[in-house]
PDB file of N, CA and C in Angstrom:
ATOM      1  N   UNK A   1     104.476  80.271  94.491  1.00  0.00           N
ATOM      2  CA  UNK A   1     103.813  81.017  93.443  1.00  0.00           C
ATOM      3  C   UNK A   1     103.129  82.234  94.069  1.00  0.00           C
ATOM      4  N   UNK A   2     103.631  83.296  93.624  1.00  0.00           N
ATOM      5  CA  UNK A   2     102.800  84.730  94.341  1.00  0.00           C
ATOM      6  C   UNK A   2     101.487  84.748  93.788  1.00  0.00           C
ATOM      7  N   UNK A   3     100.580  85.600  94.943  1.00  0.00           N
ATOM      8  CA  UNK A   3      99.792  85.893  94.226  1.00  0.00           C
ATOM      9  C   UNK A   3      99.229  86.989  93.120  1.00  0.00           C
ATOM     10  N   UNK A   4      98.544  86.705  92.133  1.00  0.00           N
ATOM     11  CA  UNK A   4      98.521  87.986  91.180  1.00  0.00           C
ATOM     12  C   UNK A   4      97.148  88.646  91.397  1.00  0.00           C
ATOM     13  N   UNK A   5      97.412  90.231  91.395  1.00  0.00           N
ATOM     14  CA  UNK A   5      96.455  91.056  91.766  1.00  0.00           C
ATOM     15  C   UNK A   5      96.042  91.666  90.381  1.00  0.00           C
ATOM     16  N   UNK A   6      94.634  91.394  90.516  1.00  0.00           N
ATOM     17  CA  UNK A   6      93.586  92.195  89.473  1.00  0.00           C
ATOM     18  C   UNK A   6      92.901  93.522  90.336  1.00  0.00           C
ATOM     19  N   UNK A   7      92.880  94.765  89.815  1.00  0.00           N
ATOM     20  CA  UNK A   7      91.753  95.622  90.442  1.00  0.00           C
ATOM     21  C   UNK A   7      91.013  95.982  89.244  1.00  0.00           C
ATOM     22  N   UNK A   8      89.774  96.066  89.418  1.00  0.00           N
ATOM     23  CA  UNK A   8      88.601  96.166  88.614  1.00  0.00           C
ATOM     24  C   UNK A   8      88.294  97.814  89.315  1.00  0.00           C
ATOM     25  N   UNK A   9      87.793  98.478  88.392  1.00  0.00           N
ATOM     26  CA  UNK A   9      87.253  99.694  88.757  1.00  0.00           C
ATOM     27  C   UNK A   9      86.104 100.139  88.391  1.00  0.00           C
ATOM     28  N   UNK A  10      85.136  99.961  88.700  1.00  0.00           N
ATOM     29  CA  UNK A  10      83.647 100.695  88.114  1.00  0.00           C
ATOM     30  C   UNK A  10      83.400 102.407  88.032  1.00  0.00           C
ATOM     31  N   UNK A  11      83.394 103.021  87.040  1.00  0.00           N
ATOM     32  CA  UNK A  11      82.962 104.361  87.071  1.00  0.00           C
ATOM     33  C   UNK A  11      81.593 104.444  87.029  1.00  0.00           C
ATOM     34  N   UNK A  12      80.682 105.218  87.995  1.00  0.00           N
ATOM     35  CA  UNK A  12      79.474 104.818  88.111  1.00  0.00           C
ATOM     36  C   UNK A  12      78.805 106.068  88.236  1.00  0.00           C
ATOM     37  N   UNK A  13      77.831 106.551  87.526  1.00  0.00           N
ATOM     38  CA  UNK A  13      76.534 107.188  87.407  1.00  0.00           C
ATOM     39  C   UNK A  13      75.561 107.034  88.363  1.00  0.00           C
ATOM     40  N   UNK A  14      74.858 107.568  89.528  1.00  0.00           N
ATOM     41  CA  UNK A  14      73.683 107.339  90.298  1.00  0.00           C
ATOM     42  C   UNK A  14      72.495 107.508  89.397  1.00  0.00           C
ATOM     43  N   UNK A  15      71.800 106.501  89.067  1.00  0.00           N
ATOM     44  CA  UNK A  15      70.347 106.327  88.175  1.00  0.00           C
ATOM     45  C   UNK A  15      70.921 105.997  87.179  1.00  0.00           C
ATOM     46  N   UNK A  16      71.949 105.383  86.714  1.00  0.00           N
ATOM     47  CA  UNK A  16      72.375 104.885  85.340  1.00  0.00           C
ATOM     48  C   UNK A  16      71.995 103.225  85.858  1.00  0.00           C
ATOM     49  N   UNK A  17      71.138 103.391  84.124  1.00  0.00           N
ATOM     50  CA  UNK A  17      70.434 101.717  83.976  1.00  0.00           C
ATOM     51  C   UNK A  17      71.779 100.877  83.976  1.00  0.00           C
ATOM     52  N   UNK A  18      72.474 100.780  83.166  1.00  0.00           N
ATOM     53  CA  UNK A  18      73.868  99.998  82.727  1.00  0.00           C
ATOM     54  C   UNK A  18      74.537  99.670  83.135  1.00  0.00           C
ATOM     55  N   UNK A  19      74.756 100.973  84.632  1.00  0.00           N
ATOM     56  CA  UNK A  19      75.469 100.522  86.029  1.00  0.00           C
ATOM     57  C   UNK A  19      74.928  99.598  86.684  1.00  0.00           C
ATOM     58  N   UNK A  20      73.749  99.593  86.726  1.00  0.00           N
ATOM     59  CA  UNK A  20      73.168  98.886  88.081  1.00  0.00           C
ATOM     60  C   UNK A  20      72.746  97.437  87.159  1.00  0.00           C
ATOM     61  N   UNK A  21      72.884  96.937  85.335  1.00  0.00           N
ATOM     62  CA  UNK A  21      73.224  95.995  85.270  1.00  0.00           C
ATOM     63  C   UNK A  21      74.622  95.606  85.425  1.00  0.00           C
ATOM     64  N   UNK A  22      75.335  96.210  85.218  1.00  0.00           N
ATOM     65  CA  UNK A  22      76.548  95.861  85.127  1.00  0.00           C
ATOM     66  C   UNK A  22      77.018  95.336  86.836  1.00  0.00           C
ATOM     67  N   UNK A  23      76.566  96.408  87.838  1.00  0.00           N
ATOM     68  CA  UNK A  23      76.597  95.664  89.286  1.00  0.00           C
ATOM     69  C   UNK A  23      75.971  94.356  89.623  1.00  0.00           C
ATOM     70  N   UNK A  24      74.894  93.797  88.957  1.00  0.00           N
ATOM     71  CA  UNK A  24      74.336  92.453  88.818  1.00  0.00           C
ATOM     72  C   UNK A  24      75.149  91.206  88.116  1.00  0.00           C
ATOM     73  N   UNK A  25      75.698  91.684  87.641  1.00  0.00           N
ATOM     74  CA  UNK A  25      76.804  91.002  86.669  1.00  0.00           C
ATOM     75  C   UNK A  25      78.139  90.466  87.588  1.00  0.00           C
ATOM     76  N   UNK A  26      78.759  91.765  87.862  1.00  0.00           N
ATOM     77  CA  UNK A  26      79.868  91.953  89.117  1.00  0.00           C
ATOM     78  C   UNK A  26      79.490  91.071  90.207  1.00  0.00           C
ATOM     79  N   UNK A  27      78.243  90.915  90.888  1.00  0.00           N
ATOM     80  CA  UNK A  27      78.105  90.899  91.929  1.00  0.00           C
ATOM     81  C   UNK A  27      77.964  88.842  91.875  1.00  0.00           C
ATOM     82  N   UNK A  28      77.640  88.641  90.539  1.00  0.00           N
ATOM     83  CA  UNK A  28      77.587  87.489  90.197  1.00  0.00           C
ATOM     84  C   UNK A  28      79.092  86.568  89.814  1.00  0.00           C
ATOM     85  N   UNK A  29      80.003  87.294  89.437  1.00  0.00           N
ATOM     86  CA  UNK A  29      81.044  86.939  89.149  1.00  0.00           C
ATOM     87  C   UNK A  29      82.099  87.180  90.200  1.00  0.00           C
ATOM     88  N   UNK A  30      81.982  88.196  90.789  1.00  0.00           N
ATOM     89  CA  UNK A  30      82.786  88.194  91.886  1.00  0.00           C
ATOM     90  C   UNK A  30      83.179  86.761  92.794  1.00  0.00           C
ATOM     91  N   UNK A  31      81.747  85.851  92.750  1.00  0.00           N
ATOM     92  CA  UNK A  31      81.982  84.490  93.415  1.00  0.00           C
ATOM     93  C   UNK A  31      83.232  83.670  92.410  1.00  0.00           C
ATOM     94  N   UNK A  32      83.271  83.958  91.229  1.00  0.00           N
ATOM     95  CA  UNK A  32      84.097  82.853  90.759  1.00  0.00           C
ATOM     96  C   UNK A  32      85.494  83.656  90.522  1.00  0.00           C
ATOM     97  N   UNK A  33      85.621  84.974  90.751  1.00  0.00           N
ATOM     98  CA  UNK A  33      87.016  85.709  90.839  1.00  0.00           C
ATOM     99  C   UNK A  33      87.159  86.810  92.347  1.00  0.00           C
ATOM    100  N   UNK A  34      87.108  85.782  93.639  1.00  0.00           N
ATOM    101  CA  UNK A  34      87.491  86.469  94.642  1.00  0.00           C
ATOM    102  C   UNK A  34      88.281  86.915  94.799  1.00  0.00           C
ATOM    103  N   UNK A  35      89.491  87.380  94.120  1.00  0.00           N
ATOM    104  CA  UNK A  35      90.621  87.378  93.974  1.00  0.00           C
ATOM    105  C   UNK A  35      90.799  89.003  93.525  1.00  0.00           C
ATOM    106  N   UNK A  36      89.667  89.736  92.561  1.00  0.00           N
ATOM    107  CA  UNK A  36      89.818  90.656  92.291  1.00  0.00           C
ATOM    108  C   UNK A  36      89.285  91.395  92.825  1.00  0.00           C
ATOM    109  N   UNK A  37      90.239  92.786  93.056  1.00  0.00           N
ATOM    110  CA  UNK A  37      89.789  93.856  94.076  1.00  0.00           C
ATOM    111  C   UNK A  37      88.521  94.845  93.338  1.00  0.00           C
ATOM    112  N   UNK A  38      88.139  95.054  93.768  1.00  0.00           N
ATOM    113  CA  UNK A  38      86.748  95.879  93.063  1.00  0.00           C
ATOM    114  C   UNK A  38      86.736  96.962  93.541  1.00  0.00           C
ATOM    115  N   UNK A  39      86.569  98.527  93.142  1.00  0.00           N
ATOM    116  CA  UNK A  39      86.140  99.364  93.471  1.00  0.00           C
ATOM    117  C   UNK A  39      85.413 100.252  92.503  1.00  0.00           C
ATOM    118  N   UNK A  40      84.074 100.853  93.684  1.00  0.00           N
ATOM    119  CA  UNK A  40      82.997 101.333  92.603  1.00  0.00           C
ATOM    120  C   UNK A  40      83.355 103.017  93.016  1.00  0.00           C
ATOM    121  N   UNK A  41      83.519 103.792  91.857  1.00  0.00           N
ATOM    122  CA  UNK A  41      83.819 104.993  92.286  1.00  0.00           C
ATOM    123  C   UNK A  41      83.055 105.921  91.399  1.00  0.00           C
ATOM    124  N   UNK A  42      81.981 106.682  92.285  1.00  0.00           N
ATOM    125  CA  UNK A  42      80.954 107.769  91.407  1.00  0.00           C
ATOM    126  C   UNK A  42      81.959 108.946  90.524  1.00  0.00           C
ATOM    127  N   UNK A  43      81.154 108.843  89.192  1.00  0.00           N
ATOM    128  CA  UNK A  43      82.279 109.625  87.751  1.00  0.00           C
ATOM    129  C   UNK A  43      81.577 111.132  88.420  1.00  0.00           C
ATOM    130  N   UNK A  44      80.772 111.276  89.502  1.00  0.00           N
ATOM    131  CA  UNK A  44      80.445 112.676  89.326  1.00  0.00           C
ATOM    132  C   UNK A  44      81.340 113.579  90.530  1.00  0.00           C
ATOM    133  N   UNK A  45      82.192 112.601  91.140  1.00  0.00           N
ATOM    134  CA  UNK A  45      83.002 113.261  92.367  1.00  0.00           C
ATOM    135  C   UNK A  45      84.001 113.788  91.386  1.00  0.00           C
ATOM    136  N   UNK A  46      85.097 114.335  92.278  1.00  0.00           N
ATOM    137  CA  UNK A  46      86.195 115.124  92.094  1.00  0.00           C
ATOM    138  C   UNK A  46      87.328 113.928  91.362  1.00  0.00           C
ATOM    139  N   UNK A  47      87.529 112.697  91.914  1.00  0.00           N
ATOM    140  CA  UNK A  47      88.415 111.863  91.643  1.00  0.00           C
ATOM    141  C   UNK A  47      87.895 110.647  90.312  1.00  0.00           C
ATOM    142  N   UNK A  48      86.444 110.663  90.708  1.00  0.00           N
ATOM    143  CA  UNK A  48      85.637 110.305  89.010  1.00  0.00           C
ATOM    144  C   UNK A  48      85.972 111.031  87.952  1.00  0.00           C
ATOM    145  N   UNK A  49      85.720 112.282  87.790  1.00  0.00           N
ATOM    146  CA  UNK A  49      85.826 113.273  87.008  1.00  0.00           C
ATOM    147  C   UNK A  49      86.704 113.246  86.206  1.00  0.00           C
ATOM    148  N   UNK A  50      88.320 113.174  87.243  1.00  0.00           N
ATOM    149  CA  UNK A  50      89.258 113.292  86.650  1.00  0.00           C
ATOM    150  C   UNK A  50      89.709 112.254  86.311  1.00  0.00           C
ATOM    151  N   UNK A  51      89.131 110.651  86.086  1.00  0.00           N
ATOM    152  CA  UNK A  51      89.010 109.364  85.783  1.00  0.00           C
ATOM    153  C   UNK A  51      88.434 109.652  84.306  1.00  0.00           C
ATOM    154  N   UNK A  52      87.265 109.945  84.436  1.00  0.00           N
ATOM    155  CA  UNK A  52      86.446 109.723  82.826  1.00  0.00           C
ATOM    156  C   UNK A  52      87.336 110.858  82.307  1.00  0.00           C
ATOM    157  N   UNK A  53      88.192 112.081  82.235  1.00  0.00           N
ATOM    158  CA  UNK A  53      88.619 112.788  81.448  1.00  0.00           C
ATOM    159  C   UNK A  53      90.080 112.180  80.789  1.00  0.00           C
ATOM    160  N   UNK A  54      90.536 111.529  81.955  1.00  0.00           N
ATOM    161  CA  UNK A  54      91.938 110.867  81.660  1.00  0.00           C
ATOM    162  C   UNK A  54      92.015 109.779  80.480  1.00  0.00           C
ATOM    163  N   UNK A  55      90.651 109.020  81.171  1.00  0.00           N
ATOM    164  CA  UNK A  55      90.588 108.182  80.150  1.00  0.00           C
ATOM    165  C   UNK A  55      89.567 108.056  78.973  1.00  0.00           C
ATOM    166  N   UNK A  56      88.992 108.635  78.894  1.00  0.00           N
ATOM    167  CA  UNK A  56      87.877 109.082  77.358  1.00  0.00           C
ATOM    168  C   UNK A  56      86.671 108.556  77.420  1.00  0.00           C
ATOM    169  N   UNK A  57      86.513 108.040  78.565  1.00  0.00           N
ATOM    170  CA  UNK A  57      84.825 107.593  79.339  1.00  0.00           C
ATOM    171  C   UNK A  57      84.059 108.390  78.550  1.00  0.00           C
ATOM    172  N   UNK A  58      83.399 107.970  77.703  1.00  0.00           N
ATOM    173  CA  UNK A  58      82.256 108.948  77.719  1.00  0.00           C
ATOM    174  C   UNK A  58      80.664 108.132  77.834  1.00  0.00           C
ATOM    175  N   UNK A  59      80.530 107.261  77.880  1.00  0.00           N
ATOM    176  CA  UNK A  59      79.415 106.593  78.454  1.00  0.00           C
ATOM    177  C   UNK A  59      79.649 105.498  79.411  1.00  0.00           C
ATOM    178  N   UNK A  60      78.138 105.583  80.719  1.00  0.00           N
ATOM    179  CA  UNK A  60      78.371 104.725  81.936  1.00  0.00           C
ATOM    180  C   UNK A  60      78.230 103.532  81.620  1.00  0.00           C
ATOM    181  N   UNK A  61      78.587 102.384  82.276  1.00  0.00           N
ATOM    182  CA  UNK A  61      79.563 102.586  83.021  1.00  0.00           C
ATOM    183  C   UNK A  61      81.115 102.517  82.654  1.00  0.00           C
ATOM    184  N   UNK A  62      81.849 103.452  83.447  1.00  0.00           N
ATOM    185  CA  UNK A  62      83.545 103.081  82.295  1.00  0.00           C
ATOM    186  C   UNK A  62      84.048 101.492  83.013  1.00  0.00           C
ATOM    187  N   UNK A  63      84.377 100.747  82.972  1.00  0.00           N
ATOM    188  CA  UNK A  63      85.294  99.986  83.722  1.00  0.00           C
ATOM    189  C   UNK A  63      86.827  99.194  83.647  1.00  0.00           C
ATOM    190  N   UNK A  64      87.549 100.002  84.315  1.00  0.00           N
ATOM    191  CA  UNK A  64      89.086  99.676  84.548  1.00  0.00           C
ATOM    192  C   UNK A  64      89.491  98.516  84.778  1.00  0.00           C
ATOM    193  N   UNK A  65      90.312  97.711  84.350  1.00  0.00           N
ATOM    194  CA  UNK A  65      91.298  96.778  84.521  1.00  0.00           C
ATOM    195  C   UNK A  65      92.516  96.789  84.973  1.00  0.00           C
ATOM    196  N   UNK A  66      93.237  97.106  86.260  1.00  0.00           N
ATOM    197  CA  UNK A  66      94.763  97.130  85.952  1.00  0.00           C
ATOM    198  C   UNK A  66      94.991  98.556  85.448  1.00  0.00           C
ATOM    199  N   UNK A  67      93.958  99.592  85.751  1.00  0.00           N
ATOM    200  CA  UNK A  67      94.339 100.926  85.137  1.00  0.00           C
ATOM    201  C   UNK A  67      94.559 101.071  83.931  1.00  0.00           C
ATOM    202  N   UNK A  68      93.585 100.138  82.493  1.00  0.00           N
ATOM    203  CA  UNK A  68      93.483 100.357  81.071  1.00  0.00           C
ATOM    204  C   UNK A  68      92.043 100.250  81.168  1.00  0.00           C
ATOM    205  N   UNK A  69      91.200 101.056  80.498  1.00  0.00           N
ATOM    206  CA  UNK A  69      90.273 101.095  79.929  1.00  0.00           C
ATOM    207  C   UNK A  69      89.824  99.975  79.021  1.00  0.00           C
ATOM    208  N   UNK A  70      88.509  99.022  79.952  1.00  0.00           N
ATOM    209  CA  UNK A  70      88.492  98.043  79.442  1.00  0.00           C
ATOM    210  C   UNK A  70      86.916  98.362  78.481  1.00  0.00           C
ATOM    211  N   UNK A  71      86.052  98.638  79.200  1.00  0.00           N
ATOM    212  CA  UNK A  71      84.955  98.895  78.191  1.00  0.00           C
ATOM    213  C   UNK A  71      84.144 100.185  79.093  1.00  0.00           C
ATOM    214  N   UNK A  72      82.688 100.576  78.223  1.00  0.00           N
ATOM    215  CA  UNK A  72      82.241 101.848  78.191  1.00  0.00           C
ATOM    216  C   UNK A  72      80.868 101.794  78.083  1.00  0.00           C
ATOM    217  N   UNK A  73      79.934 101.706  78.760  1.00  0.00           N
ATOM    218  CA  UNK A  73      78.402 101.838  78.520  1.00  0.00           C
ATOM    219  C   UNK A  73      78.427 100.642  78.611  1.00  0.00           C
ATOM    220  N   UNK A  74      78.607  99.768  79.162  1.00  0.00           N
ATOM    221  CA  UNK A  74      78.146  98.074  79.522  1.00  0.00           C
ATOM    222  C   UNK A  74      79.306  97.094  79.302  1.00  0.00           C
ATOM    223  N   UNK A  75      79.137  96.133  79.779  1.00  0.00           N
ATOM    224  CA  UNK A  75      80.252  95.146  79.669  1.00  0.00           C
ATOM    225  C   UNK A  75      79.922  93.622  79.407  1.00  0.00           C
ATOM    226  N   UNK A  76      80.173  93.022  78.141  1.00  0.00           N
ATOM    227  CA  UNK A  76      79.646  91.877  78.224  1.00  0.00           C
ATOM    228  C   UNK A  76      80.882  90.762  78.895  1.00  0.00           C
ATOM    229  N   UNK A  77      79.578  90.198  79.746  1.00  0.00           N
ATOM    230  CA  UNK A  77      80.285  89.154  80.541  1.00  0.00           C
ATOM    231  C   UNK A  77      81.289  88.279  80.245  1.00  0.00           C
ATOM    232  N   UNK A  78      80.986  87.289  78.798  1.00  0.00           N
ATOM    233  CA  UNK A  78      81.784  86.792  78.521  1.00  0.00           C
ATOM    234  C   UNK A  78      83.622  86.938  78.322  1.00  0.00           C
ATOM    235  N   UNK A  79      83.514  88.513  77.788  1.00  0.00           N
ATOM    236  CA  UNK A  79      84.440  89.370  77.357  1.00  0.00           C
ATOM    237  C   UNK A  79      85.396  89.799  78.718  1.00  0.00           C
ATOM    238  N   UNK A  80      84.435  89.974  79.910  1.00  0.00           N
ATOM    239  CA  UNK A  80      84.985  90.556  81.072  1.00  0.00           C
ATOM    240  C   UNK A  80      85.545  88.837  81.558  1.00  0.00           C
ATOM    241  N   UNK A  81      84.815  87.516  81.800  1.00  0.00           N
ATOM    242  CA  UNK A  81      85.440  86.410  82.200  1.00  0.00           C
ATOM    243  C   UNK A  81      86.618  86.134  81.413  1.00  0.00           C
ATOM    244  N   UNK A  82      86.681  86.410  80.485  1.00  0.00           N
ATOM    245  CA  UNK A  82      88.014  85.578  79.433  1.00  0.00           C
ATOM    246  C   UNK A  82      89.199  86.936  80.094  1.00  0.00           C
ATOM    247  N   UNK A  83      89.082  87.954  79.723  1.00  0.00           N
ATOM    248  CA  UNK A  83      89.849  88.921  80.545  1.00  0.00           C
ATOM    249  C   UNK A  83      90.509  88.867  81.911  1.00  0.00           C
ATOM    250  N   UNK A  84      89.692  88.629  82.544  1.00  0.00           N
ATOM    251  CA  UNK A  84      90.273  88.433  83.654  1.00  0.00           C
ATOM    252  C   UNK A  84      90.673  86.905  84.430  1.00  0.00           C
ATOM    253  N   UNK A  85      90.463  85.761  83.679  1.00  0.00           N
ATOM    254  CA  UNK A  85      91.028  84.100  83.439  1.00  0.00           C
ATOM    255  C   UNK A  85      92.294  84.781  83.188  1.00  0.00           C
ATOM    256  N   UNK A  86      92.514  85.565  81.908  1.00  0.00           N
ATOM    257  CA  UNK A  86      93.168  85.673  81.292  1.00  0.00           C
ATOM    258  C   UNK A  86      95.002  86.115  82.455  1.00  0.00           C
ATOM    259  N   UNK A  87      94.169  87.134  83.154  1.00  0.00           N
ATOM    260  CA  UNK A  87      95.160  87.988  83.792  1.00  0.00           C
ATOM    261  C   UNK A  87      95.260  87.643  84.977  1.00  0.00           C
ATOM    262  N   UNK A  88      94.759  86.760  85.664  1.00  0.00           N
ATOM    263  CA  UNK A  88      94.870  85.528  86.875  1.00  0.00           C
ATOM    264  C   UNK A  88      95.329  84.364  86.432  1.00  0.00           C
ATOM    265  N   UNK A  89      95.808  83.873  85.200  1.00  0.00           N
ATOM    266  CA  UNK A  89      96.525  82.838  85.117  1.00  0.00           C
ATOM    267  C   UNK A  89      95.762  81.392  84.978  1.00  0.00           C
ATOM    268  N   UNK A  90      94.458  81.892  84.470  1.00  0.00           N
ATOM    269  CA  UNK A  90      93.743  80.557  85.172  1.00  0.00           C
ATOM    270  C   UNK A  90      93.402  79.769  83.878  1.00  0.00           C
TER     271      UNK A  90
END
């Protein structure tokens, strides 16, 4: 059985409240989905930028799934665990 790869993407604001819950969240769940790759990437660089325009971000934090736009200004947990059970097979 291969393994299946999740990447999670955080678009992130420096001094955004929502981010830094939403990293409390992540940082909590990450124990029960080691499996998914995480990367936190500031929306105010060159390669952010052209992230929140591509995809219609308009409030922090955006966060990616698999390269679809999963939610926008916060993420409730429950919503993000069933999601990603979902797409790990579990």
């Amino acid at each position: 059985m291969s393994e299946l790869t999740v990447i999670l993407k955080e678009l992130s604001i420096p001094g955004c409240v929502a981010c830094a819950q939403f990293d409390k969240v992540w940082a909590e769940m990450q124990k029960e989905f080691p499996q998914v790759q995480y990367e936190k990437i500031d929306a105010t660089s060159a390669e952010g930028q052209k992230m929140v325009v591509d995809y219609g971000i308009f409030s922090a934090p955006g966060i990616l799934i698999n390269g679809e736009l999963f939610s926008t200004g916060g993420v409730n947990r429950n919503q993000l665990s069933t999601k990603l059970r979902e797409l790990l097979g579990k």
